[in-house]
PDB file of N, CA and C in Angstrom:
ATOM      1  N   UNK A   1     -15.632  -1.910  25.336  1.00  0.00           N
ATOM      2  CA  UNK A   1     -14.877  -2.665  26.304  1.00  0.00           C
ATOM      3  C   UNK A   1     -14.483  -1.754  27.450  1.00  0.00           C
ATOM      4  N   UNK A   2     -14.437  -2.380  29.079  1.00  0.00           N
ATOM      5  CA  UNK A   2     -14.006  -1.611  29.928  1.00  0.00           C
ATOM      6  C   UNK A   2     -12.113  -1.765  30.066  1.00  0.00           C
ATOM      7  N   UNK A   3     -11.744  -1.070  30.936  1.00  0.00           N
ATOM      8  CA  UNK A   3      -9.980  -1.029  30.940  1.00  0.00           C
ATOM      9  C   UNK A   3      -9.557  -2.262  31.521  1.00  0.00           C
ATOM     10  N   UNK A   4     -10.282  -3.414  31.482  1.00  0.00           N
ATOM     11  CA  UNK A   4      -9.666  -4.456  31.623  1.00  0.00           C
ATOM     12  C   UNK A   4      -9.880  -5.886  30.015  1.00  0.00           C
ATOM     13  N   UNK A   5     -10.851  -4.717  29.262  1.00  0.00           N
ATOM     14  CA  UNK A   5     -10.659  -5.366  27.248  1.00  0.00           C
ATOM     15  C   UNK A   5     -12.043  -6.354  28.140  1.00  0.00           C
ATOM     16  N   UNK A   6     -13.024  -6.056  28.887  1.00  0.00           N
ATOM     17  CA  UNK A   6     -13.795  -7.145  28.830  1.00  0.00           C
ATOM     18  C   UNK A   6     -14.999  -5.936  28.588  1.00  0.00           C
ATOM     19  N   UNK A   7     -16.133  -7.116  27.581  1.00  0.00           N
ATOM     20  CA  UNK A   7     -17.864  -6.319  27.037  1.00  0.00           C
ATOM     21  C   UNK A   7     -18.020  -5.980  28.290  1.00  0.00           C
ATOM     22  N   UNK A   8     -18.760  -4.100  27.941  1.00  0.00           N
ATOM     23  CA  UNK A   8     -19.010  -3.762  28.685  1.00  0.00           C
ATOM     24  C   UNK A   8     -20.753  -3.103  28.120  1.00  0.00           C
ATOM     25  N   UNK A   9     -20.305  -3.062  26.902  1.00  0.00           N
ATOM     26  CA  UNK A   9     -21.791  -3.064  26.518  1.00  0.00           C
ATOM     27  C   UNK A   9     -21.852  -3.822  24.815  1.00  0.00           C
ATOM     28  N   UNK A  10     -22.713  -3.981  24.823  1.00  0.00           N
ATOM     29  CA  UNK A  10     -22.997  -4.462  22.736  1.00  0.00           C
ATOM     30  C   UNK A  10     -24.379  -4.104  22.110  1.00  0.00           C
ATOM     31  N   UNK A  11     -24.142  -3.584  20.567  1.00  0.00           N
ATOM     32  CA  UNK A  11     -24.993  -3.736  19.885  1.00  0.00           C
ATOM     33  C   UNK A  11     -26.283  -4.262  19.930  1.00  0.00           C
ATOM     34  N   UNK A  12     -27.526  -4.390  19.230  1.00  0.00           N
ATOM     35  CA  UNK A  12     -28.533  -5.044  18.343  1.00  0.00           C
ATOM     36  C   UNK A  12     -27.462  -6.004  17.225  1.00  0.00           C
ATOM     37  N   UNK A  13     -27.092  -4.808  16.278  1.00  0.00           N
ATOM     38  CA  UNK A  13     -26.011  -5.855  15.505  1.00  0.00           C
ATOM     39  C   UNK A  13     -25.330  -6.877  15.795  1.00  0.00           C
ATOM     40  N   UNK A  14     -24.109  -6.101  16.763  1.00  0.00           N
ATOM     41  CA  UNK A  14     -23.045  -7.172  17.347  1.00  0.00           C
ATOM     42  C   UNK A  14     -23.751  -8.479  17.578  1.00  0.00           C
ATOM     43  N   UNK A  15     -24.984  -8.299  18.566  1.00  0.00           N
ATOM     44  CA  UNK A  15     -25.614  -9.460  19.054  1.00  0.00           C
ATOM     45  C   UNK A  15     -25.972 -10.818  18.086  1.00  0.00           C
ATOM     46  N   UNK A  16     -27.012 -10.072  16.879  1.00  0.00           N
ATOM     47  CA  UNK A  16     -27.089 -10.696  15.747  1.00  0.00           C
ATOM     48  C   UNK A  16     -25.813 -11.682  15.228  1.00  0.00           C
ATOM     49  N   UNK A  17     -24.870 -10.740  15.010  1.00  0.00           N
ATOM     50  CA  UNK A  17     -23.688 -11.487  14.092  1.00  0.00           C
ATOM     51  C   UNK A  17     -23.455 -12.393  15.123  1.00  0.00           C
ATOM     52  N   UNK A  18     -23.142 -11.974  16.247  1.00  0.00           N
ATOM     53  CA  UNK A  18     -22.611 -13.464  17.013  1.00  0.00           C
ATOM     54  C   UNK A  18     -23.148 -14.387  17.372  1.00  0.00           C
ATOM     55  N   UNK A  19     -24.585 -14.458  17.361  1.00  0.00           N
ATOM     56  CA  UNK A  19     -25.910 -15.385  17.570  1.00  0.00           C
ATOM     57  C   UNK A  19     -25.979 -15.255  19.375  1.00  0.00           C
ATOM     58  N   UNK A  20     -25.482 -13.884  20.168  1.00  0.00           N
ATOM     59  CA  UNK A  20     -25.053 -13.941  21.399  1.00  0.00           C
ATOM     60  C   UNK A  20     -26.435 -13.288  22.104  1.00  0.00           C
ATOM     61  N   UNK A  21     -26.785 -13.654  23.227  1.00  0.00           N
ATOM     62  CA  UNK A  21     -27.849 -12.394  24.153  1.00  0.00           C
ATOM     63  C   UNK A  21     -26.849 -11.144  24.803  1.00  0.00           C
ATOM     64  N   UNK A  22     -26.989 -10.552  25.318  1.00  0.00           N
ATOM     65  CA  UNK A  22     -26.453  -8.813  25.653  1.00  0.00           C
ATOM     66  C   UNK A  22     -26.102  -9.971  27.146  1.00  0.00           C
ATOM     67  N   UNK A  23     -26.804 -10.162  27.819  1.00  0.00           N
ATOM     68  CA  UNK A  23     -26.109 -11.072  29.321  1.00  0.00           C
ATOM     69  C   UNK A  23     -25.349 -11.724  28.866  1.00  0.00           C
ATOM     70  N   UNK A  24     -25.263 -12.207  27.798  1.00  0.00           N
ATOM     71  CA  UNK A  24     -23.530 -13.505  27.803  1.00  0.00           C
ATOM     72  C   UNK A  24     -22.926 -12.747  27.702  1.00  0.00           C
ATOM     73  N   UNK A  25     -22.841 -12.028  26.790  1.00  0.00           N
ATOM     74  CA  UNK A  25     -21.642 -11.228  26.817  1.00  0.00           C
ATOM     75  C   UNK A  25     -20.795 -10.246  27.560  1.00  0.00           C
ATOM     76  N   UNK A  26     -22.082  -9.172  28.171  1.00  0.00           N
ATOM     77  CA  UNK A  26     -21.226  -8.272  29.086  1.00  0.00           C
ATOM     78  C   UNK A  26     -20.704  -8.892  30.164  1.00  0.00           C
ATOM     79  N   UNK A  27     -19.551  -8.490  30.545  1.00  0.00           N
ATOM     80  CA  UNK A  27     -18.353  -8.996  31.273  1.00  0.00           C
ATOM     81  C   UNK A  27     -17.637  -9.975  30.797  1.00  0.00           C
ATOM     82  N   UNK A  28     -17.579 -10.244  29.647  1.00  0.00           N
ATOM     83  CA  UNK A  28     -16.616 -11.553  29.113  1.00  0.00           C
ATOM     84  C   UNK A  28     -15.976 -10.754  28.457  1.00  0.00           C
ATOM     85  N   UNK A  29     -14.397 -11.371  28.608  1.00  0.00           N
ATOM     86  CA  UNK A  29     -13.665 -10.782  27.401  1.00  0.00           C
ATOM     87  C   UNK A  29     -13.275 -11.224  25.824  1.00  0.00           C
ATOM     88  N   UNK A  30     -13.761 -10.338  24.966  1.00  0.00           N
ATOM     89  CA  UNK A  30     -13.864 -10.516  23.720  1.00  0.00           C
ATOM     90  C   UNK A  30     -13.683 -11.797  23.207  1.00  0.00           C
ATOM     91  N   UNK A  31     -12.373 -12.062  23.931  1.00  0.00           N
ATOM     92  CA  UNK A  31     -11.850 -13.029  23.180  1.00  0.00           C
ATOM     93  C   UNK A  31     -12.436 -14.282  23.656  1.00  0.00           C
ATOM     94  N   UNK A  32     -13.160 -14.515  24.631  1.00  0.00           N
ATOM     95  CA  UNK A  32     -13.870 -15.139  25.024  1.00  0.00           C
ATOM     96  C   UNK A  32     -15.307 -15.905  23.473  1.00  0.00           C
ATOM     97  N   UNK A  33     -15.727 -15.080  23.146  1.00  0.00           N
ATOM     98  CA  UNK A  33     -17.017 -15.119  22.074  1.00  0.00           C
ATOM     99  C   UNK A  33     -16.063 -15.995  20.842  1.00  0.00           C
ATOM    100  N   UNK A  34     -14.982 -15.819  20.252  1.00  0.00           N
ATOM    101  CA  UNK A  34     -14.126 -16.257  19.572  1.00  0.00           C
ATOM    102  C   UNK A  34     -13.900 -17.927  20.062  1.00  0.00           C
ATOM    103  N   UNK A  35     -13.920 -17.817  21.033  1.00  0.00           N
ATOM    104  CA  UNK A  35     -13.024 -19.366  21.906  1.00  0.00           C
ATOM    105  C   UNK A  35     -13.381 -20.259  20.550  1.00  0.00           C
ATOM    106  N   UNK A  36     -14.576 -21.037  20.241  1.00  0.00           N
ATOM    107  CA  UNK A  36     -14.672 -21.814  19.331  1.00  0.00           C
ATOM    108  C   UNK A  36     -14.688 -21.995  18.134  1.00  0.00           C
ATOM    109  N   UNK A  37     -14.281 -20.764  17.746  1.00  0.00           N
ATOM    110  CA  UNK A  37     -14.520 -20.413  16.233  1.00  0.00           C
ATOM    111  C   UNK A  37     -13.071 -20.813  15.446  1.00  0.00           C
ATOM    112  N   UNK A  38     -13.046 -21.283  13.909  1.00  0.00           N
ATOM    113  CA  UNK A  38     -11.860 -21.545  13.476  1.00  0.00           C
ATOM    114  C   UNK A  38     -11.260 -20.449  12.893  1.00  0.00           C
ATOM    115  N   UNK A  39     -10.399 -19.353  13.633  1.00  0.00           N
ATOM    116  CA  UNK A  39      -9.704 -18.446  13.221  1.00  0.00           C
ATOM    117  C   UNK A  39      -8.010 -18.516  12.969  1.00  0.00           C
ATOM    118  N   UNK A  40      -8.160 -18.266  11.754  1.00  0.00           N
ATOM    119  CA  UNK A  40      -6.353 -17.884  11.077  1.00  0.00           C
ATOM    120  C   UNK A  40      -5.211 -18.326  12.187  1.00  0.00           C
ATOM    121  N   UNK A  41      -4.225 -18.552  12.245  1.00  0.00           N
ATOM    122  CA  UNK A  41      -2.890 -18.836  13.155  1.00  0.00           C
ATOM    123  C   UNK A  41      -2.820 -17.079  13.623  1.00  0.00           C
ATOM    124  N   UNK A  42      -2.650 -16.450  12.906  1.00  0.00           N
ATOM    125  CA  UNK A  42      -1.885 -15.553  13.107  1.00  0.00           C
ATOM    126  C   UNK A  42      -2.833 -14.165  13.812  1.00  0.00           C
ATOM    127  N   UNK A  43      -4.449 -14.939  14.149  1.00  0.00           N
ATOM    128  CA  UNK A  43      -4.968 -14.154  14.975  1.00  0.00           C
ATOM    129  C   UNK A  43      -4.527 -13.236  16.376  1.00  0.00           C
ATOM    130  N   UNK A  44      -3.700 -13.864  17.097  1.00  0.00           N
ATOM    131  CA  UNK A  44      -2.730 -13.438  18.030  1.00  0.00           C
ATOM    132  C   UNK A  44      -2.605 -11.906  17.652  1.00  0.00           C
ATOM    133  N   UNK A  45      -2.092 -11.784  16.570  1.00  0.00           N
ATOM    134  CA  UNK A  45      -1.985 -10.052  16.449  1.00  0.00           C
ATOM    135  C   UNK A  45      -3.169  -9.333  16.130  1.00  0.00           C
ATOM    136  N   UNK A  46      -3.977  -9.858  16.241  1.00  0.00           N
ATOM    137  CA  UNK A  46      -5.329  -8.719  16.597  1.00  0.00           C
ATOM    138  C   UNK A  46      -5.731  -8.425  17.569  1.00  0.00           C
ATOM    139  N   UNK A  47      -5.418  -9.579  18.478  1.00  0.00           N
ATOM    140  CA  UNK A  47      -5.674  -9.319  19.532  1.00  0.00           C
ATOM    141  C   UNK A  47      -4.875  -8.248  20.600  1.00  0.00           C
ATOM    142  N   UNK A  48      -3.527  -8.621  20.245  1.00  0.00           N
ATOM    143  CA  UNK A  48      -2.848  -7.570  20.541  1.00  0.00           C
ATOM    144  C   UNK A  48      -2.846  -6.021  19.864  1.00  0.00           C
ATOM    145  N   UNK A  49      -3.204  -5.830  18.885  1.00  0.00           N
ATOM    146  CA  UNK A  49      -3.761  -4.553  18.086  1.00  0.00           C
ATOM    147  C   UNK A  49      -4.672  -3.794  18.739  1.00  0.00           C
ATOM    148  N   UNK A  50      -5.601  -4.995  19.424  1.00  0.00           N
ATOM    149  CA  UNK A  50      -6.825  -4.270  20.168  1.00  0.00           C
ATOM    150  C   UNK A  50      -6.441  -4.021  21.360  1.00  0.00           C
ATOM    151  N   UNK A  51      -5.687  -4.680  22.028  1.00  0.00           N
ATOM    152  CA  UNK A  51      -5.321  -4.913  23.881  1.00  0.00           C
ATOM    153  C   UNK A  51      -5.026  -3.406  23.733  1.00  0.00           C
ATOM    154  N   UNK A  52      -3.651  -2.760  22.624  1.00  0.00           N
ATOM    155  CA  UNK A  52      -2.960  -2.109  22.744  1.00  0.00           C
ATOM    156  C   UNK A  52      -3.390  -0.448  22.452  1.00  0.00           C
ATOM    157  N   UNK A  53      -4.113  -0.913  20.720  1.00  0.00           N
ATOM    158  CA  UNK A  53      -4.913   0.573  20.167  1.00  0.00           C
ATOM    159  C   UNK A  53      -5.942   1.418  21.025  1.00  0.00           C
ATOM    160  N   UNK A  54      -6.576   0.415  22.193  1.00  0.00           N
ATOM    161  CA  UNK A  54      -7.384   1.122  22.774  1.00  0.00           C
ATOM    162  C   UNK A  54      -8.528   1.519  21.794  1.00  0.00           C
TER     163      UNK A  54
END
C-alpha cells in the first residue's frame, strides 16, 4: 500500500485469492476489494490496525 492505504502493487497470489486482475486493484483502497463481501461486525478494527500499524 502507498501512504494514502491505497494498492500500490499485488501478488500472483493476492490476485488469485481475490479472483482480482493487478489493474483493478492498483490504486483502490483495500478496503475497497472487501466492499461486498460478508465480513464480521467488528471488522472496523482491522481496518484501523492496518490504517495505523503501517
Amino acid at each position: 500500500m502507498d501512504a494514502n492505504h491505497n494498492i500500490s502493487e499485488a501478488n500472483p497470489a493476492f490476485l488469485r485469492l481475490m479472483e482480482q486482475t493487478r489493474d483493478s486493484c492498483i490504486g483502490k483502497p483495500l478496503e475497497a476489494l472487501y466492499a461486498d463481501a460478508d465480513l464480521p461486525p467488528d471488522t472496523g478494527k482491522l481496518w484501523k490496525t492496518e490504517a495505523t500499524a503501517h
